[in-house]
Protein backbone atom coordinates (compact mmCIF):
# COMPACT_ATOMS: atom_id res chain seq x y z
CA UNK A 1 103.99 82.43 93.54
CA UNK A 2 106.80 80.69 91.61
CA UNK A 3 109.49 81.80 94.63
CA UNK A 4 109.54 81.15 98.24
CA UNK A 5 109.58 84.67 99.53
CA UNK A 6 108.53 82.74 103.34
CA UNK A 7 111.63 81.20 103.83
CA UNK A 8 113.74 81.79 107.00
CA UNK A 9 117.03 81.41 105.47
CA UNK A 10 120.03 81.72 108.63
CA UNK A 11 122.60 84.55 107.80
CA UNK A 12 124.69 84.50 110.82
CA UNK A 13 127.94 83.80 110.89
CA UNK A 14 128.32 84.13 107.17
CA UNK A 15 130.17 87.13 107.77
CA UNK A 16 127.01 89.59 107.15
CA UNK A 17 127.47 92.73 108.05
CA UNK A 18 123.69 92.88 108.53
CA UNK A 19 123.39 90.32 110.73
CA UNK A 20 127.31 89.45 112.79
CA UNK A 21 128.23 93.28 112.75
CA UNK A 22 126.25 92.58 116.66
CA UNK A 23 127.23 89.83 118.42
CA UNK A 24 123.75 89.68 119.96
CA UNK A 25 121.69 86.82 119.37
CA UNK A 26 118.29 87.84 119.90
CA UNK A 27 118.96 91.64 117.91
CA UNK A 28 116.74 91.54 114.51
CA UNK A 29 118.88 93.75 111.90
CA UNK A 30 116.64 96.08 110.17
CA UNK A 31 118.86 98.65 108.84
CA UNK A 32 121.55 97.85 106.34
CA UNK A 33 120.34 97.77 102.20
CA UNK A 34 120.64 93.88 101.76
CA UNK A 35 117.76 91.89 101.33
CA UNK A 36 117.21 88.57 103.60
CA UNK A 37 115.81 86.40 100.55
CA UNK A 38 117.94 83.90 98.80
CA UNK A 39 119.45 84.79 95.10
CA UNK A 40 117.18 83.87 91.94
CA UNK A 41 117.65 80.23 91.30
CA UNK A 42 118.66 81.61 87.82
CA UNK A 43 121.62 83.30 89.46
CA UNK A 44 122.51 80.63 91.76
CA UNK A 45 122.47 78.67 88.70
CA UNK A 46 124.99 80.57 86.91
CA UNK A 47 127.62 81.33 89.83
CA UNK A 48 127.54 77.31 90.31
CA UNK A 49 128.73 76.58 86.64
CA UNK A 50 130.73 79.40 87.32
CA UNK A 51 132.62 77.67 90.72
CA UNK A 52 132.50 74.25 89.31
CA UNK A 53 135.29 75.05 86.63
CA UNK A 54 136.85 75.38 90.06
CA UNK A 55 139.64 77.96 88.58
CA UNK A 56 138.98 81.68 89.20
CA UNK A 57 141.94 83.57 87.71
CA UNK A 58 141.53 87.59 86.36
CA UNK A 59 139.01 87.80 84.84
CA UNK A 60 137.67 90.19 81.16
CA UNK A 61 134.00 91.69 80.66
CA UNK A 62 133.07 89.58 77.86
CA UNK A 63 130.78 91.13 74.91
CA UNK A 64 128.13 89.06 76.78
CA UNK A 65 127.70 91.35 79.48
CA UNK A 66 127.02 94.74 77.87
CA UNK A 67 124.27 93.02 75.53
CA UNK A 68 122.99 92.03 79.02
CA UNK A 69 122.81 95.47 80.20
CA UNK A 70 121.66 97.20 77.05
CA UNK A 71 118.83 94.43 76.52
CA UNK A 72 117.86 95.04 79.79
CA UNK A 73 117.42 98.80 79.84
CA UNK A 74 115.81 99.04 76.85
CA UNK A 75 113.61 96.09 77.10
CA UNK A 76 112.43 97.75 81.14
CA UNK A 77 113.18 100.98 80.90
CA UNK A 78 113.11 101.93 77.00
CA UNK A 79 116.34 103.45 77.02
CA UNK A 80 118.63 102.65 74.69
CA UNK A 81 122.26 102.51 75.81
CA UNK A 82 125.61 102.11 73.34
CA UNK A 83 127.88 99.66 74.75
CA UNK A 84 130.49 102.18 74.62
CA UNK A 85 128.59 104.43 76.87
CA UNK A 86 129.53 101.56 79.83
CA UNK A 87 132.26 101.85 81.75
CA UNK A 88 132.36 99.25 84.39
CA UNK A 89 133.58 99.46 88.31
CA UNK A 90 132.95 97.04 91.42
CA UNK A 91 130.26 99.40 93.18
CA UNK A 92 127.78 102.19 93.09
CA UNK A 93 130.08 104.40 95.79
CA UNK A 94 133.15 103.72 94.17
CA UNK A 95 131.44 104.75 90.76
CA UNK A 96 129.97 108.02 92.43
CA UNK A 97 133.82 108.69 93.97
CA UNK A 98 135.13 108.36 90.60
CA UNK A 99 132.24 110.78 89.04
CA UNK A 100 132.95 113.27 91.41
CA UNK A 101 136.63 113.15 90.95
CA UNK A 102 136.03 113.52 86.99
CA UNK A 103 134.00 116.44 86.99
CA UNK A 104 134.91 118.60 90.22
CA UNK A 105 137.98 120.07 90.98
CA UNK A 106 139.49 120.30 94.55
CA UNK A 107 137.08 123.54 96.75
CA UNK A 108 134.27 122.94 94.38
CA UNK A 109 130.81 122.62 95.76
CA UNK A 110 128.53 119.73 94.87
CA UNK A 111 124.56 119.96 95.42
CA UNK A 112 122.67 116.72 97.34
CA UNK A 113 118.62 116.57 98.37
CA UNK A 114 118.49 115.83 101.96
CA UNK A 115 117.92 114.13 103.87
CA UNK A 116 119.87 111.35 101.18
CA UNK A 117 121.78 108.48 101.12
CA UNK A 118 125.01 109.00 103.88
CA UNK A 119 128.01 107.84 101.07
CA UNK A 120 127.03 110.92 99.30
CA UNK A 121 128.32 113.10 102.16
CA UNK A 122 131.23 110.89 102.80
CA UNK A 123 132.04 110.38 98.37
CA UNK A 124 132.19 114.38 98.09
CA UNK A 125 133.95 114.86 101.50
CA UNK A 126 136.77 112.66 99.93
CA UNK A 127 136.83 114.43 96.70
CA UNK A 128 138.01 117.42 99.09
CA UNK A 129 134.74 119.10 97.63
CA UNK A 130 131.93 121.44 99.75
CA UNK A 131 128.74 119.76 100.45
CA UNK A 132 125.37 121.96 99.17
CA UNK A 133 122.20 120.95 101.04
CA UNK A 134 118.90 121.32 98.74
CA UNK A 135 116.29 120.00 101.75
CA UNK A 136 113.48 118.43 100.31
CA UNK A 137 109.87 119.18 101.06
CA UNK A 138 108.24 117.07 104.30
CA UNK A 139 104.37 117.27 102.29
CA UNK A 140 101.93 114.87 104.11
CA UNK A 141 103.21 111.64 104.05
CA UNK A 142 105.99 112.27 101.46
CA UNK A 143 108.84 114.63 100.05
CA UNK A 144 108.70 117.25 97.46
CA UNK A 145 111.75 119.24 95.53
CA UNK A 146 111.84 123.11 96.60
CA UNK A 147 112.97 124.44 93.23
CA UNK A 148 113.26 127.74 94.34
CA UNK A 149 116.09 126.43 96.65
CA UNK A 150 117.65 124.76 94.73
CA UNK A 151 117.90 127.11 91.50
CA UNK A 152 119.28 129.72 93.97
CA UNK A 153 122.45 127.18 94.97
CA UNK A 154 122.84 126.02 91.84
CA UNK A 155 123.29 129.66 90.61
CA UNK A 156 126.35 129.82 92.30
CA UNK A 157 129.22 129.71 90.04
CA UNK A 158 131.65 127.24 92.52
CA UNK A 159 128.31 124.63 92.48
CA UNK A 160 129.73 122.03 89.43
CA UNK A 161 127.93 118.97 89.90
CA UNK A 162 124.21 117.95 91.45
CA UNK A 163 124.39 114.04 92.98
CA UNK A 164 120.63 113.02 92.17
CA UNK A 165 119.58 109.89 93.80
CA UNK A 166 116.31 108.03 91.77
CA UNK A 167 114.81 106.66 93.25
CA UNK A 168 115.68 108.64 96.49
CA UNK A 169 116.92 106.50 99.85
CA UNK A 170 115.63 106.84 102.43
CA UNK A 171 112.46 109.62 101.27
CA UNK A 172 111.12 106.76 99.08
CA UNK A 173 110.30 109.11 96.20
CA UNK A 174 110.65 107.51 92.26
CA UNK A 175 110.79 111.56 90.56
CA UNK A 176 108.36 112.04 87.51
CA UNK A 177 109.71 113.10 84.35
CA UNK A 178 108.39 116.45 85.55
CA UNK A 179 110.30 116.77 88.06
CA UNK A 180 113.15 115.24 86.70
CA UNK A 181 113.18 117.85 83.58
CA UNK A 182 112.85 120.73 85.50
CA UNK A 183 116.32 119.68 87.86
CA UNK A 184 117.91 119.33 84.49
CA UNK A 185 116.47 122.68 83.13
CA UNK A 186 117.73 124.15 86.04
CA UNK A 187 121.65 122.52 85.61
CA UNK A 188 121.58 123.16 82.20
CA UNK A 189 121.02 127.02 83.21
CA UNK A 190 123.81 127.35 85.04
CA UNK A 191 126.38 124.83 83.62
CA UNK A 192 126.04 122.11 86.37
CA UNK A 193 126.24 118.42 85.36
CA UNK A 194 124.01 115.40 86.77
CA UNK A 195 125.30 112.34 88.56
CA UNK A 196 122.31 110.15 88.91
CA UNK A 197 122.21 107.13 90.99
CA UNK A 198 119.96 105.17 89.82
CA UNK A 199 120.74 101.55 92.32
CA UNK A 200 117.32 101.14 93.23
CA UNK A 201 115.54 101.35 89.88
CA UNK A 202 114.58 98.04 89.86
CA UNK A 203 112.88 98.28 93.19
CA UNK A 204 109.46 100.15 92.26
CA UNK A 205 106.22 99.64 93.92
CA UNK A 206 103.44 99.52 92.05
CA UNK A 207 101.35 102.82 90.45
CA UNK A 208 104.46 104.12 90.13
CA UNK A 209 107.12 104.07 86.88
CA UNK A 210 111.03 104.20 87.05
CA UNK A 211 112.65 107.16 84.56
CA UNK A 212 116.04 106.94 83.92
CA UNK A 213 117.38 110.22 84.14
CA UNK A 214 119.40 110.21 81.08
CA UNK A 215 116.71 108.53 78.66
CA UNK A 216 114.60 111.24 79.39
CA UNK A 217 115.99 114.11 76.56
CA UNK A 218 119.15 114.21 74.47
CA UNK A 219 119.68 117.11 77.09
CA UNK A 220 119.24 114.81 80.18
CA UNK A 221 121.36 112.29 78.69
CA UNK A 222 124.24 115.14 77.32
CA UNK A 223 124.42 116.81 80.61
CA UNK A 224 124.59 113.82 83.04
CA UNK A 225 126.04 110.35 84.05
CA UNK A 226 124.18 107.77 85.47
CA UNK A 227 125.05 105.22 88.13
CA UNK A 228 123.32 101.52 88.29
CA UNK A 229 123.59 97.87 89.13
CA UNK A 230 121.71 94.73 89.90
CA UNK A 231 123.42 94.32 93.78
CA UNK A 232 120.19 95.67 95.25
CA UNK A 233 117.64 94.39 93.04
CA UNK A 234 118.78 90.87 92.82
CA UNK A 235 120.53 91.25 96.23
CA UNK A 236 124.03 90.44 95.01
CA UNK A 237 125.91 93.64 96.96
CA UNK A 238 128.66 90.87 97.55
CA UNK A 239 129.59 90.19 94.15
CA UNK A 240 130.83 93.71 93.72
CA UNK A 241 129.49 94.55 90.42
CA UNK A 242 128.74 98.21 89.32
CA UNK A 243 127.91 100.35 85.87
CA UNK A 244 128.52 104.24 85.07
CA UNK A 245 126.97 104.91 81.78
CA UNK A 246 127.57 107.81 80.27
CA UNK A 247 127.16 109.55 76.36
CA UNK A 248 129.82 112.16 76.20
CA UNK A 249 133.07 110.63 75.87
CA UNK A 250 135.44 113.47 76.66
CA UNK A 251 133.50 112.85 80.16
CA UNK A 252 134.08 109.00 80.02
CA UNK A 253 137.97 109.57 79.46
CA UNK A 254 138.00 111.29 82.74
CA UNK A 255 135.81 108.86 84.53
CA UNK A 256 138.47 105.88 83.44
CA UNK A 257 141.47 108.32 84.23
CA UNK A 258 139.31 108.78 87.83
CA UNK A 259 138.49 104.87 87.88
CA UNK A 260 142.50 103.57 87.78
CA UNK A 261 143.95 106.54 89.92
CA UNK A 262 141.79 105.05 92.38
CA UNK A 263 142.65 101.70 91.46
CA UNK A 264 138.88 100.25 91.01
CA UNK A 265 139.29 99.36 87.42
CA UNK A 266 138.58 95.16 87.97
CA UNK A 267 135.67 93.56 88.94
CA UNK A 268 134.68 90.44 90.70
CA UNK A 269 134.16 86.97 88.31
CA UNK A 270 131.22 86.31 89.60
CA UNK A 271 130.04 89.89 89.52
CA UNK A 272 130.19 89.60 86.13
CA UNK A 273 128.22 86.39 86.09
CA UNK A 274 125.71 87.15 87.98
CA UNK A 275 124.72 90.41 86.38
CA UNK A 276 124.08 88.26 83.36
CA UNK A 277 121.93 85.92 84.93
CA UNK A 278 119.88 88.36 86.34
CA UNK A 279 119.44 91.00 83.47
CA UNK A 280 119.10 87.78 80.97
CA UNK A 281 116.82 85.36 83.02
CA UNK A 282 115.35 87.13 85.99
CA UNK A 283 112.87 89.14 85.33
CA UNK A 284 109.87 86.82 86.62
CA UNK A 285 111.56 86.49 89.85
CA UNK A 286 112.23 90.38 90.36
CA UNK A 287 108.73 90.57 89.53
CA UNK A 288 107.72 88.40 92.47
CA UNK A 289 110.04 90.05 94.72
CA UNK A 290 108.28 93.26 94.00
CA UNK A 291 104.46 92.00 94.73
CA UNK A 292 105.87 90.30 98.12
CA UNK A 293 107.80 93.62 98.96
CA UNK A 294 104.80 95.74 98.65
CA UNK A 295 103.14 93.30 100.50
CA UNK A 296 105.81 93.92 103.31
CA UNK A 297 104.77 97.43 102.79
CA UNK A 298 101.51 97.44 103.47
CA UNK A 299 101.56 94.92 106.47
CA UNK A 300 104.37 97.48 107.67
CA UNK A 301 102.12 100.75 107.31
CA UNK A 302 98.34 98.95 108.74
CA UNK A 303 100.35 97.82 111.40
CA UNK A 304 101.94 101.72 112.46
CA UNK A 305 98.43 102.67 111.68
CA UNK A 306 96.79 100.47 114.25
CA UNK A 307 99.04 99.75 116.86
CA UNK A 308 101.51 102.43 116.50
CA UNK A 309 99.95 105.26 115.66
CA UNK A 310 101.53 107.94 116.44
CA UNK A 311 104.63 107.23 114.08
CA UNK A 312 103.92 108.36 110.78
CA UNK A 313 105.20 105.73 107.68
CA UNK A 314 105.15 107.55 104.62
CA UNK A 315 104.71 106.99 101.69
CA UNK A 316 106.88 104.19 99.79
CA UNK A 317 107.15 104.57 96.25
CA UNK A 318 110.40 102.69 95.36
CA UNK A 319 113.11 100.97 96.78
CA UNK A 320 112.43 98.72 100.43
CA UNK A 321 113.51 101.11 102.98
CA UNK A 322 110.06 102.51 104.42
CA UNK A 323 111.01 106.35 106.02
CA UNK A 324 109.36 106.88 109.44
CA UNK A 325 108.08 109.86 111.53
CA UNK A 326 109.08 109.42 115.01
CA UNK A 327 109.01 113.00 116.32
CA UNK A 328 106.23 112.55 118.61
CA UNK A 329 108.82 110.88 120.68
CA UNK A 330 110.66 113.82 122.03
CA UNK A 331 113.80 111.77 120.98
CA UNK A 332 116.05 112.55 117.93
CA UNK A 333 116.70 109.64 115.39
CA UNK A 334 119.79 108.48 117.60
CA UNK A 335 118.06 108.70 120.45
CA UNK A 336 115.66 106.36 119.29
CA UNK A 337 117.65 103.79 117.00
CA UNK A 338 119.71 103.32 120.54
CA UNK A 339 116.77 102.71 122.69
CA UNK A 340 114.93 100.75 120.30
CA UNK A 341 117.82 98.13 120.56
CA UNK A 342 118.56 98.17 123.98
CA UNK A 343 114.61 97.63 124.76
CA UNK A 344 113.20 95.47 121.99
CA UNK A 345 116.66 94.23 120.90
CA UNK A 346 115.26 95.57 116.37
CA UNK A 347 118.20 97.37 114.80
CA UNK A 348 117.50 100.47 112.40
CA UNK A 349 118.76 103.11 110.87
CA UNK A 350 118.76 106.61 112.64
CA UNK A 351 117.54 108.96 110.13
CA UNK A 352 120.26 111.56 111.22
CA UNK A 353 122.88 109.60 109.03
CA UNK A 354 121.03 110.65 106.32
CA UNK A 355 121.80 114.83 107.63
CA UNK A 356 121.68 115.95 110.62
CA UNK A 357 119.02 118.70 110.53
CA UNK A 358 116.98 116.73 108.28
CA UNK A 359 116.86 113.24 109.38
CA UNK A 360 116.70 114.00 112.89
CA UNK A 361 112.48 112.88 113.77
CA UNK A 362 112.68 109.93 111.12
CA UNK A 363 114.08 106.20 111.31
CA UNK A 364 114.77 104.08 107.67
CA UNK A 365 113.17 100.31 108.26
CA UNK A 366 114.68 97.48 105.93
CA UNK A 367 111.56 95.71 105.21
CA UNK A 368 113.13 93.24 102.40
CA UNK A 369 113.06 90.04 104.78
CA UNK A 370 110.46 87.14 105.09
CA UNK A 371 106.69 88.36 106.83
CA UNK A 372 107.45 86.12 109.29
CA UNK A 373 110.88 88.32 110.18
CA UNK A 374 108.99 91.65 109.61
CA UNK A 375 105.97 91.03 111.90
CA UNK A 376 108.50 89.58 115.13
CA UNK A 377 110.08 93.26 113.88
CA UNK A 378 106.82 94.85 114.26
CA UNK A 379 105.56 92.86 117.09
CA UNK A 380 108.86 94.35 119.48
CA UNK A 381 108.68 97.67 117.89
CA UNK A 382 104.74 98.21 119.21
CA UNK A 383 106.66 97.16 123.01
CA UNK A 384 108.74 99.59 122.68
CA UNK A 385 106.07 102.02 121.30
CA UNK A 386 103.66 101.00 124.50
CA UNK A 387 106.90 101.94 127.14
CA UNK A 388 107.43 105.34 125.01
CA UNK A 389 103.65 106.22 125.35
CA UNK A 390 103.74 105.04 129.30
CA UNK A 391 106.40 106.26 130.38
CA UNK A 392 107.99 108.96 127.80
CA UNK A 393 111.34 109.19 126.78
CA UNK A 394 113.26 109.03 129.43
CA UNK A 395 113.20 105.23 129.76
């Protein structure tokens, strides 16, 4: 390989919230989306021309940056995008806040596949709109949609928008264009609209093929709005750099109108940077990231298999956030993230963040850190496992 995946790179006291959120030395942080590899030297490149003008005023999205994005999606992902189909923000939650607040009015309900991503609960909560839970499917070792349930709460006249994440965090799906034409035949029936978050498109394992939502069908594209960015991908969360894209622009007058009444209208210099870097020049080394993450993957899920048996690691078809079965434990998700750190001293996230009902048996492991990190992960999560089997629960 080209990149040094392998190296131990210290991230505390850099202000991490991964890693100084816990003022314990010896905890490994497992839980938080950010990746523990260093940027692609092509980006690290960039932000240090970038610093050594040494003057970092306001700053405009230069003409530069939306031939970055449109190169890149159609070049990857063979969807073509019109620059003025961009509209860009500092994050992916901020952009979802704003999406919400353009197409929902106050008491409206909005429809999310649990268990999902938490900052959908809290982005529709704050929108003073009614959560909708759609449960997905537990099948053997993955999730499927129930389209039965979901065409019944969709039916319902208050239900405005459907929050689709693709690839879905934490159930590791990446949705096939059948699937993903049948939830849009099903909006389209009943007048709802499609926010897609799309962060983690990037992060696909292989056998398995990223669709953007909206370059499915003129109909997926009409009825919908699609969040992305490079911050997980390229691991640049920091840099505060976000896109919405989306056709109709009676919709994208709203999302601007949404985007300065919340004041989240400027982005960060080097966010702007960076994204160009990495759409422009980075494609080898997202390539590489993608072989050593599945590697992760796979050392992650032989090593439940053999020494930890009884928890169940489904499967993982995109992003780095393997979903776990842990219900063998007697112990809900919270039960278990909290005795998992005070025992083996690994941090994780509790699968109830995700909803309560259905996140309560599973954990989310961040696996996007050096072997060496994820087997001393593994290697105290089997001591833990051994105390569970000896001695049950109550430790």
């Amino acid at each position: 390989m080209n990149y040094n995946f392998d190296k131990l790179t210290e991230r505390r006291g850099s202000n991490s919230v991964k890693w100084d959120e816990c003022n314990d030395p010896e905890t490994i942080p497992a839980w938080v989306a950010d990746m523990d590899f260093e940027a692609a030297p092509c980006i690290m490149e960039a932000l240090q021309k970038r610093v050594d003008h040494r003057i970092f005023g306001y700053t405009f999205v230069p003409d530069s940056y939306y031939k970055a994005i449109t190169d890149w999606f159609s070049r990857k992902h063979d969807w073509d995008i019109c620059r003025d189909w961009i509209t860009y923000t500092s994050g992916v939650v901020p952009a979802l806040s704003v999406s919400i607040k353009a197409l929902t009015q106050p008491g409206d309900k909005v429809l999310i596949q649990t268990p999902v991503y938490d900052c959908f609960f809290s982005s529709i909560r704050n929108n003073d709109c009614e959560i909708v839970e759609s449960p997905l499917v537990r099948t053997a070792d993955s999730y499927a949609i129930d389209f039965d349930d979901m065409e019944r709460k969709v039916s319902d006249p208050a239900l405005k928008v459907f929050v689709l994440c693709n690839p879905h965090n934490p159930a590791g799906r990446v949705w096939t264009r059948e699937e993903l034409t049948r939830m849009n035949d099903i909006c389209m029936r009943h007048g709802v609209r499609v926010i897609s978050d799309e962060i983690h498109c990037e992060l696909v394992m292989p056998g398995h093929t990223f669709l953007p939502f909206a370059s499915l069908s003129d109909d997926c594209q009409n009825n919908s709005i699609t969040l992305n960015s490079p911050s997980k991908a390229f691991n640049i969360a920091g840099l505060q750099i976000a896109n919405i894209i989306c056709k109709d622009p009676e919709t994208r007058q709203r999302i601007n109108r949404a985007i300065n009444i919340n004041e989240v209208c400027d982005v960060n210099a080097f966010g702007v940077t960076a994204l160009q870097a990495a759409y422009n020049e980075g494609e080898d080394w997202l390539d590489e990231l993608i072989t050593y993450l599945h590697d992760n993957y796979c050392t992650l899920r032989d090593f439940f298999t053999t020494h930890m048996p009884e928890w169940k690691v489904l499967r993982l078809e995109g992003t780095y956030l393997p979903w776990v079965d842990i219900s063998s434990t007697g112990l809900t998700a919270d039960e278990f993230t909290e005795q998992l750190l005070n025992v083996s001293k690994v941090r994780v996230n509790s699968g109830m963040m995700y909803g309560q009902a259905t996140g309560k048996d599973y954990i989310r492991i961040n696996i996007a850190c050096p072997r060496a990190r994820l087997m001393e992960i593994l290697k105290r999560m089997e001591t833990f496992y051994k105390q569970i089997e000896k001695n049950g629960k109550d430790l």
